[in-house]
Protein backbone atom coordinates (compact mmCIF):
# COMPACT_ATOMS: atom_id res chain seq x y z
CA UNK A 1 0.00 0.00 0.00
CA UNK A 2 3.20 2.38 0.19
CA UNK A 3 2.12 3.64 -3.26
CA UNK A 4 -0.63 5.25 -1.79
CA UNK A 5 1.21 7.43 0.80
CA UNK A 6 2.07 9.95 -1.78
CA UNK A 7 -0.11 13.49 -2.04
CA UNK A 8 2.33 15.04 -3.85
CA UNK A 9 0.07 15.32 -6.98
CA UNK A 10 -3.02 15.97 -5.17
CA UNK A 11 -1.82 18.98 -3.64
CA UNK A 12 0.08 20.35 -6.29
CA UNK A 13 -3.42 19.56 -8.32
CA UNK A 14 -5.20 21.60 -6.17
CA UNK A 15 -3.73 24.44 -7.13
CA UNK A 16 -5.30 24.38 -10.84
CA UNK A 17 -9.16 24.44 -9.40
CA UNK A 18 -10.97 27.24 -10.14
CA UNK A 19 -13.45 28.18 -7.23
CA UNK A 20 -16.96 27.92 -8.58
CA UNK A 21 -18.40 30.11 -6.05
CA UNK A 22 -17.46 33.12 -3.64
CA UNK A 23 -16.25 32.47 -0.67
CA UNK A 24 -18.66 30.97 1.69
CA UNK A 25 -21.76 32.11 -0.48
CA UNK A 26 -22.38 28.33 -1.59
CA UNK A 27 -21.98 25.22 0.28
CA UNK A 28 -19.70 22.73 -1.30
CA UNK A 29 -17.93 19.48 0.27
CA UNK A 30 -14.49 18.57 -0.80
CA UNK A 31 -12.48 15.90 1.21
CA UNK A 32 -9.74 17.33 -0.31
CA UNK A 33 -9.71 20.23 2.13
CA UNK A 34 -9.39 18.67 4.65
CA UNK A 35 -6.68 16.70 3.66
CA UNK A 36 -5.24 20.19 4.03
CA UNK A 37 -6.89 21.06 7.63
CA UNK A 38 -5.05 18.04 8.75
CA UNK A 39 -1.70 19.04 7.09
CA UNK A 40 -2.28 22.33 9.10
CA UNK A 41 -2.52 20.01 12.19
CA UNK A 42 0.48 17.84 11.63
CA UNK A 43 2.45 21.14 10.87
CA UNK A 44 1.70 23.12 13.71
CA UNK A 45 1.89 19.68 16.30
CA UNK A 46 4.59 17.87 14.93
CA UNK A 47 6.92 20.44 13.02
CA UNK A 48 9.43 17.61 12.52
CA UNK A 49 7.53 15.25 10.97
CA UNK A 50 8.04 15.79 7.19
CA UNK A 51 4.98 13.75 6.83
CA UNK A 52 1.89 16.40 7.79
CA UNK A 53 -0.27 13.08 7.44
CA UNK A 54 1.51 11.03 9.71
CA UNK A 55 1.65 14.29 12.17
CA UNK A 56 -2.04 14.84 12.20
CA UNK A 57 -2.22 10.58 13.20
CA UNK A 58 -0.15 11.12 16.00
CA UNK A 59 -2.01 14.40 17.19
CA UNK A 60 -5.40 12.76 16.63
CA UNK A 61 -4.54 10.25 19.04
CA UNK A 62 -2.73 12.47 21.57
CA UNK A 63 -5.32 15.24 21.60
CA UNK A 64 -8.24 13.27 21.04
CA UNK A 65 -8.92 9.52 20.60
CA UNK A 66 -6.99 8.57 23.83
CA UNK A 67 -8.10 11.51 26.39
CA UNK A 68 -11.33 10.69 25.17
CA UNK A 69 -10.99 6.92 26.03
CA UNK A 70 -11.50 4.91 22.73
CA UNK A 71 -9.34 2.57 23.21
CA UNK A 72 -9.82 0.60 19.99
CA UNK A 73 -9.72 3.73 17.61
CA UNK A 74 -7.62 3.87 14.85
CA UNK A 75 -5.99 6.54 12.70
CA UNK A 76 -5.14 4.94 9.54
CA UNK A 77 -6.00 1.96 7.43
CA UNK A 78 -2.77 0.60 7.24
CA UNK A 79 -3.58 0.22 11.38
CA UNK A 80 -7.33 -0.88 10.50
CA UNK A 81 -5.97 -3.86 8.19
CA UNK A 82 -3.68 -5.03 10.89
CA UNK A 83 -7.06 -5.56 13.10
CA UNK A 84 -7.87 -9.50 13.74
CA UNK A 85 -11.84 -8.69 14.06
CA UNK A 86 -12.55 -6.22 11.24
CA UNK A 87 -15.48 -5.51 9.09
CA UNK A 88 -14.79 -6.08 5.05
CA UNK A 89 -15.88 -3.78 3.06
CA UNK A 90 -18.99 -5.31 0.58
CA UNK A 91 -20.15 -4.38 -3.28
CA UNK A 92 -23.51 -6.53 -1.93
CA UNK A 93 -24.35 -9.40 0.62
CA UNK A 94 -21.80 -12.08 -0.95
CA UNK A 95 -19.26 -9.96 -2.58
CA UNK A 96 -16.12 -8.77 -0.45
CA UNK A 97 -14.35 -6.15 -2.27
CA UNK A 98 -10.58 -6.14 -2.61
CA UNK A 99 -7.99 -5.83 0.17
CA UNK A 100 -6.65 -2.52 -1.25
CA UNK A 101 -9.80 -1.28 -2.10
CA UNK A 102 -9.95 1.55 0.35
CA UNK A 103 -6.00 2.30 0.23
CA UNK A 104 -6.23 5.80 -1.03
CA UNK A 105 -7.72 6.64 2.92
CA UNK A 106 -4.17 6.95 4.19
CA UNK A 107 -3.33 9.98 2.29
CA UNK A 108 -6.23 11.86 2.89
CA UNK A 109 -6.54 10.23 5.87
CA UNK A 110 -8.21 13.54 7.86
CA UNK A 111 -11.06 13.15 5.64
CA UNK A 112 -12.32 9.62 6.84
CA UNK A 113 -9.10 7.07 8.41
CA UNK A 114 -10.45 6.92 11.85
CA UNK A 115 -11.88 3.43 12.82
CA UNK A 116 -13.13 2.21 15.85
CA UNK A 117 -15.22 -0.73 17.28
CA UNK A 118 -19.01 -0.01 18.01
CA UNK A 119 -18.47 0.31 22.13
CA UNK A 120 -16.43 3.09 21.50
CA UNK A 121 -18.83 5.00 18.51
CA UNK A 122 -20.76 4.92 21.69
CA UNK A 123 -19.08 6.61 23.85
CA UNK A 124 -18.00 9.12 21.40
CA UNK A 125 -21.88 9.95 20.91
CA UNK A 126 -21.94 10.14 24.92
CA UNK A 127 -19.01 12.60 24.42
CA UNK A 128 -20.82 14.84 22.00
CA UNK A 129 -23.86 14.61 23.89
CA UNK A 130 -22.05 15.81 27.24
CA UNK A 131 -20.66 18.92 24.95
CA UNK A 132 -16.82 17.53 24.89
CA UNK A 133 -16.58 16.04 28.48
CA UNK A 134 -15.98 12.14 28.91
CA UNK A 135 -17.97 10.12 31.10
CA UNK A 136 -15.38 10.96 33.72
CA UNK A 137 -15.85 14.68 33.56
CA UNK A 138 -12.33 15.34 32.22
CA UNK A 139 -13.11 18.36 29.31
CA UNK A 140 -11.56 17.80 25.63
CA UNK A 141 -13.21 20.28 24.21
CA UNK A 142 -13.70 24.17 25.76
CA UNK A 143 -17.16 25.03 25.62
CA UNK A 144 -17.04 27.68 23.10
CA UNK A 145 -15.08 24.96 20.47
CA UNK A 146 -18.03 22.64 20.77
CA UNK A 147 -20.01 25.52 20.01
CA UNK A 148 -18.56 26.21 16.75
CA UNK A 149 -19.28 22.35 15.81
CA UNK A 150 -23.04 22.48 15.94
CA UNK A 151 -23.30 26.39 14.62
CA UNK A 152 -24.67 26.73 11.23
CA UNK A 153 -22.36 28.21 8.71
CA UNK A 154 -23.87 27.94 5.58
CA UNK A 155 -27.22 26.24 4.15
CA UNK A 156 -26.83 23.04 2.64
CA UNK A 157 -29.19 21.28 0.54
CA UNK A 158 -32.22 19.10 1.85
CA UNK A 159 -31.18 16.18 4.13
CA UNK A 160 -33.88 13.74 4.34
CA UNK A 161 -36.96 14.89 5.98
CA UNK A 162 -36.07 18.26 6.67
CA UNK A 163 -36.76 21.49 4.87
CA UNK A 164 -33.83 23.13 5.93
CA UNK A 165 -30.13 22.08 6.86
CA UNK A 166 -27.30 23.40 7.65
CA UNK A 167 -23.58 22.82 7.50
CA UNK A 168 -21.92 23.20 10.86
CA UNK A 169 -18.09 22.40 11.20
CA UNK A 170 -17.44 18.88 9.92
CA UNK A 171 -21.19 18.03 11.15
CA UNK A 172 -24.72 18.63 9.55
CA UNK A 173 -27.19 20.19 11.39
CA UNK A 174 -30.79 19.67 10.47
CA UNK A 175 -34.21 18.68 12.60
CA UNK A 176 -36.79 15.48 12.70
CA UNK A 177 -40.22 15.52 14.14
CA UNK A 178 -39.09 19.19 15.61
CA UNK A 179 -35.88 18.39 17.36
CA UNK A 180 -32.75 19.23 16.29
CA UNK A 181 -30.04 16.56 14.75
CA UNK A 182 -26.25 16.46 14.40
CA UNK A 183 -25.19 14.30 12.03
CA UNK A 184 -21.93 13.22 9.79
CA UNK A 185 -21.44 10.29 7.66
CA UNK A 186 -19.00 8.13 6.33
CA UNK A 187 -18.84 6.26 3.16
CA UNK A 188 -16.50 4.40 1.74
CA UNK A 189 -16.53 1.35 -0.70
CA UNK A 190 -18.25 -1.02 0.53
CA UNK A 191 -18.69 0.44 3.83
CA UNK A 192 -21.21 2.75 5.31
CA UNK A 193 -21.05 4.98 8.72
CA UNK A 194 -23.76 7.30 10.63
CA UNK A 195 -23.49 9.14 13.72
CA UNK A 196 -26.84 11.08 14.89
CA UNK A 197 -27.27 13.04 17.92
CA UNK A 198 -30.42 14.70 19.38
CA UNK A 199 -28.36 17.13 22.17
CA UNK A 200 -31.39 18.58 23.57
CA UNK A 201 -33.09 15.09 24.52
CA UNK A 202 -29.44 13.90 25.24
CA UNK A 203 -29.69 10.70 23.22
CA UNK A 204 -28.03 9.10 19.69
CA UNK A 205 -27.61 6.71 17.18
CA UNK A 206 -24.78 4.98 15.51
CA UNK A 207 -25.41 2.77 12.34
CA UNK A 208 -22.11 1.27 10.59
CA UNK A 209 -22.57 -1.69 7.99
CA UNK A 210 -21.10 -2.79 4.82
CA UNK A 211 -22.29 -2.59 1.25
CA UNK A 212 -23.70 0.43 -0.61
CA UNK A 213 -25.52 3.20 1.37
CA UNK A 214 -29.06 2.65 0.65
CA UNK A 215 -30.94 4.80 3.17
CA UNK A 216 -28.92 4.34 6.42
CA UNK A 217 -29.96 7.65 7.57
CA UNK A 218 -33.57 6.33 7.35
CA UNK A 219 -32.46 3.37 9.94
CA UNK A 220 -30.72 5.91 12.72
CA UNK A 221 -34.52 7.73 12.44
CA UNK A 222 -36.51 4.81 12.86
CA UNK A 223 -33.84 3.91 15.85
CA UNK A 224 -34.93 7.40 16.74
CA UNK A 225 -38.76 6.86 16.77
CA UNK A 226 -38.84 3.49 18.41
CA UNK A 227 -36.78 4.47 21.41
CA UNK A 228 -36.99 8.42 21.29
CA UNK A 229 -40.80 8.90 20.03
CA UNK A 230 -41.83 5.58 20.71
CA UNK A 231 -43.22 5.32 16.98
CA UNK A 232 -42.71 2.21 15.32
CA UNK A 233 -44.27 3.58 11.51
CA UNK A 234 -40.76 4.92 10.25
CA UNK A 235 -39.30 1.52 9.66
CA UNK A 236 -41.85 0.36 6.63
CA UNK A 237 -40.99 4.26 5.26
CA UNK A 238 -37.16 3.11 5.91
CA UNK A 239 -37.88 -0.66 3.77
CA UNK A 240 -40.09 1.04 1.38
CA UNK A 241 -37.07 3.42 1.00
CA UNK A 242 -34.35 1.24 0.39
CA UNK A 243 -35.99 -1.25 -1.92
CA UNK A 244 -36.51 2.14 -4.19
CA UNK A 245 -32.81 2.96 -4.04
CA UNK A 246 -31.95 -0.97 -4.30
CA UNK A 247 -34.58 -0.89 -7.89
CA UNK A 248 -32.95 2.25 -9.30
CA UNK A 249 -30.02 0.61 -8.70
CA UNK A 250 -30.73 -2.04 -10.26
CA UNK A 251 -31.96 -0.57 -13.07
CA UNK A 252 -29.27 1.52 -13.37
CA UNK A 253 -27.02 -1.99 -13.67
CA UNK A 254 -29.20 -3.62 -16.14
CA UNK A 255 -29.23 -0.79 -18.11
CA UNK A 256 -24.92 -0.68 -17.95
CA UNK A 257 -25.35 -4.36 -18.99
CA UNK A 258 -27.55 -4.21 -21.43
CA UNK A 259 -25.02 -1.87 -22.86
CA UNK A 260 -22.09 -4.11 -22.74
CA UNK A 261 -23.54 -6.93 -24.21
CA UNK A 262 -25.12 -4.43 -26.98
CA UNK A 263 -21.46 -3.98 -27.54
CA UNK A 264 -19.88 -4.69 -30.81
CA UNK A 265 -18.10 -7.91 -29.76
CA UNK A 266 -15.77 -7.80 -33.09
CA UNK A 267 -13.87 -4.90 -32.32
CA UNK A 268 -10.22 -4.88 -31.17
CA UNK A 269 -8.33 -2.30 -29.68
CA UNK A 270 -5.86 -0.37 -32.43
CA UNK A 271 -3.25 -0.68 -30.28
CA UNK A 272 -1.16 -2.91 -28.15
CA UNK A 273 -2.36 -2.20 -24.72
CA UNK A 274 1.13 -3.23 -23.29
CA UNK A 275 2.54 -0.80 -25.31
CA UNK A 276 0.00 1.78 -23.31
CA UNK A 277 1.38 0.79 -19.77
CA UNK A 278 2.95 3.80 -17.84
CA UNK A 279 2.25 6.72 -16.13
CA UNK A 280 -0.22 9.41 -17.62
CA UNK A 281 -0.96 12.85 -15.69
CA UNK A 282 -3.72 15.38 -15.21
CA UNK A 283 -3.55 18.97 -13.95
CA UNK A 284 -5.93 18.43 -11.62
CA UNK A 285 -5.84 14.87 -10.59
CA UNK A 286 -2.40 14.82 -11.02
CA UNK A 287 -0.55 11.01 -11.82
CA UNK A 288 -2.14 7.56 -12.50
CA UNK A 289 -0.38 4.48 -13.46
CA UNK A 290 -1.80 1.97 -16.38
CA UNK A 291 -0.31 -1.31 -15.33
CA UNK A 292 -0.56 -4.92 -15.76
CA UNK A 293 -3.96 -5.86 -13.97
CA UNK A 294 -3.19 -8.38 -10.90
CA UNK A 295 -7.55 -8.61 -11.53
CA UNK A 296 -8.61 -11.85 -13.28
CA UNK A 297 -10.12 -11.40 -17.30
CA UNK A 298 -9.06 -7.63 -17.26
CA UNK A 299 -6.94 -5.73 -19.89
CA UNK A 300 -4.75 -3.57 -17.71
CA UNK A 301 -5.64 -1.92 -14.11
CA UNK A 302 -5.76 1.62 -13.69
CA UNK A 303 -3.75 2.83 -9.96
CA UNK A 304 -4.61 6.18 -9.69
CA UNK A 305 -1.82 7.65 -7.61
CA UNK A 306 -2.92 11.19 -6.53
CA UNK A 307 -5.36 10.07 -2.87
CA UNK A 308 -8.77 10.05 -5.32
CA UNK A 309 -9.09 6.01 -5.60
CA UNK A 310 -7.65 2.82 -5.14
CA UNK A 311 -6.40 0.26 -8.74
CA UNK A 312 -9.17 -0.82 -10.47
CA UNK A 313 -8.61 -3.37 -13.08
CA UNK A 314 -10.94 -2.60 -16.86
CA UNK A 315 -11.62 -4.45 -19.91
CA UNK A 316 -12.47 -4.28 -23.15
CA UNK A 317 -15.95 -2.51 -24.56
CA UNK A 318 -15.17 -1.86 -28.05
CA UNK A 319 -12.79 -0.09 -30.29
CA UNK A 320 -10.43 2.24 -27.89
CA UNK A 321 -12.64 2.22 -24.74
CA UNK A 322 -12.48 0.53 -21.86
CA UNK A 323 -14.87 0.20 -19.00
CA UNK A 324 -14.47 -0.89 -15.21
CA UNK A 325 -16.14 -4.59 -14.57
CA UNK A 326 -19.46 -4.07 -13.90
CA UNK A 327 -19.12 -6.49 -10.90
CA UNK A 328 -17.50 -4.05 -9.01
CA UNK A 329 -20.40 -1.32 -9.12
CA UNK A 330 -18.13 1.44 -10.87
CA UNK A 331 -19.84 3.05 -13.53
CA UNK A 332 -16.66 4.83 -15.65
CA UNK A 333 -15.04 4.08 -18.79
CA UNK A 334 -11.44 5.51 -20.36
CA UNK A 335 -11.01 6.25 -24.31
CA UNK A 336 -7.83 6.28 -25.84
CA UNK A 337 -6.52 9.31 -28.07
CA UNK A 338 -4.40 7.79 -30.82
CA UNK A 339 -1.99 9.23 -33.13
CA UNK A 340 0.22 7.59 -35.37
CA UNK A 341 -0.24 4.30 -34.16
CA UNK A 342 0.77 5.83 -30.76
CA UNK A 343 -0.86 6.43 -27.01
CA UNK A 344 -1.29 9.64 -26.72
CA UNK A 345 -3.13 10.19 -23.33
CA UNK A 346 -6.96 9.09 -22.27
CA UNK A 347 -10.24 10.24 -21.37
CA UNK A 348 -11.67 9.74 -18.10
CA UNK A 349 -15.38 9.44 -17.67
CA UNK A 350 -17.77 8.79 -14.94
CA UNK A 351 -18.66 8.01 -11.33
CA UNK A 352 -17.68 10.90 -9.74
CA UNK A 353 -14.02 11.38 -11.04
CA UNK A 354 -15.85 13.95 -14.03
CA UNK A 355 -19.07 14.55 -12.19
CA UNK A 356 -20.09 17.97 -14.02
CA UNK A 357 -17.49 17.67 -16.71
CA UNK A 358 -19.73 15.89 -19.56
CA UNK A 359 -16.56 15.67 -22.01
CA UNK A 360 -14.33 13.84 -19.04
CA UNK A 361 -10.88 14.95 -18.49
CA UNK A 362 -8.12 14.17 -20.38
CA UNK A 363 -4.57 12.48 -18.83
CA UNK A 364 -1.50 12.82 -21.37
CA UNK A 365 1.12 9.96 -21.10
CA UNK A 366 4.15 11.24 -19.74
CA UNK A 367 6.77 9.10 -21.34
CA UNK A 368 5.76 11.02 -24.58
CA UNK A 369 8.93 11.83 -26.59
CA UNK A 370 8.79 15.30 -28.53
């Protein structure tokens, strides 16, 4: 996983975005940035460290995770892979996705690393609820820090029943049946985290499981109404809910296979696709690697170095493109520009790499003699 631990090209990538809004006039979530709070962090607690990563890890733990008590938490997924009694991360029920298939945490590791067993999601609700003091009545947090995590900042859009939300500082405030809810998620591939707390009626909910997120804020609110409002009706909203997002989902799948096997089976590639293996860069997503696919009945796998996603392995549609396996529920293809019977760079479309860009973005192989 070591060729995951560079964010050299990330940050450097950063650099090339154009904001697409004033400054806190619009609400927009980028994991991203705080890949950079947490550089900030490891700076300014472990000025040694050449690392910022690691030096956020460290400070996460000193500052937080241990006063705090959680005694299984971890900062990284290197550490969560060494775990005997892990979750795997799922595409569905039967399918376990790849070891590596959450690598790319690690560098932006700020943005989502932190793993910990179910006892101690607990008592990190019990720690929000008690406004940054542990159990014990030792104070983390000063009162006026807290503060700042459930003030609204900026208005984000709708989040499930409510009307109105609001983004808060790394939380989202919004309200159910007239109470007020803190919330922040987690996804992941194949793995799913919630974390919902009702501070003025002092209680909260935790859901983690694995597989695609299909409604899991639904299931903390009908945790909610059976033990907060003593309402039992949510849950057939909650079922109702998820076998809509589990049909469009499916639909969305047939339709991607119904595609491929519409395919024109006759066509070959006009190149050699050993001949495209190497690196390829971006301005924005900076470097990816094509690569010899360690993937069963797949042309090549694509590592994408810059922290955006782990390798994923693709094969053949027709002509020049390629497509990931629909097996592993990613939804992008990659189309090769040729030019005298040469490589000359790709374009990148789909599933949230070009969400917004409809013509994809193109990466240029570097190897490229003038």
């Amino acid at each position: 996983m070591d060729k995951y631990n560079n964010t050299a090209d990330m940050r450097a990538g950063i650099a090339n975005l154009e904001p697409s809004e004033e400054f806190r006039t619009s609400f927009k979530y980028n994991n991203h940035m705080y890949m950079y709070a947490g550089d900030l962090v490891g700076k300014l607690m472990d000025p040694s460290n050449p690392n910022p990563t690691e030096g956020w890890m460290k400070a996460v733990k000193d500052v937080v995770l241990n006063p705090v008590g959680l005694e299984s938490a971890v900062a990284s997924y290197k550490e969560f892979r060494k775990l005997s009694n892990i979750a795997l991360a799922h595409a569905d029920s039967k399918t376990v996705l790849p070891e590596d298939i959450n690598a790319w945490l690690d560098p932006v590791a700020p943005a989502g690393s932190i793993s910990m067993n179910i006892k101690d999601r607990l008592k990190w609700i019990e720690f929000l609820l008690n406004k940054g003091t542990t159990s014990d009545g030792k104070t983390i947090l000063k009162p006026e820090t807290f503060q700042q995590l459930i003030t609204p900042a900026n208005l984000t859009p709708s989040q499930g029943t409510a009307p109105v939300s609001a983004a808060g500082l790394a939380t989202f405030i919004t309200t159910y049946k007239g109470e007020t809810v803190i919330r922040h998620g987690g996804n992941v591939q194949g793995s799913v985290s919630k974390t919902c707390f009702f501070p003025d009626r002092k209680f909260g909910v935790v859901g983690l499981y694995t597989g695609a997120d299909f409604g899991s804020l639904n299931f903390c609110y009908d945790i909610a109404d059976r033990l907060l409002f003593k309402d039992s009706k949510t849950l057939k909203n909650s079922l109702d809910y998820m076998k809509t997002q589990k049909e469009t989902a499916a639909k969305q799948l047939k339709a991607l296979q119904d595609e491929f096997n519409g395919r024109n089976k006759d066509t070959k590639p006009s190149f050699d696709t050993t001949g495209s293996f190497g690196e390829y860069s971006n301005p924005v997503l900076g470097s990816v690697i094509l690569e010899k696919s360690v993937f069963p009945n797949s042309s090549f796998q694509i590592d994408i170095k810059a922290p955006l996603a782990p390798a994923f392995p693709m094969v053949h549609f027709e002509h020049d493109r390629f497509v990931a396996p629909l097996e592993l529920g990613q939804n992008f293809s990659v189309s090769f520009k040729i030019d005298a019977n040469k490589v000359q760079g790709f374009v990148l479309r789909g599933d949230g790499f070009t969400d917004d860009i409809p013509d994809g973005l193109y990466f240029k192989k570097c190897s490229l003699k003038e």
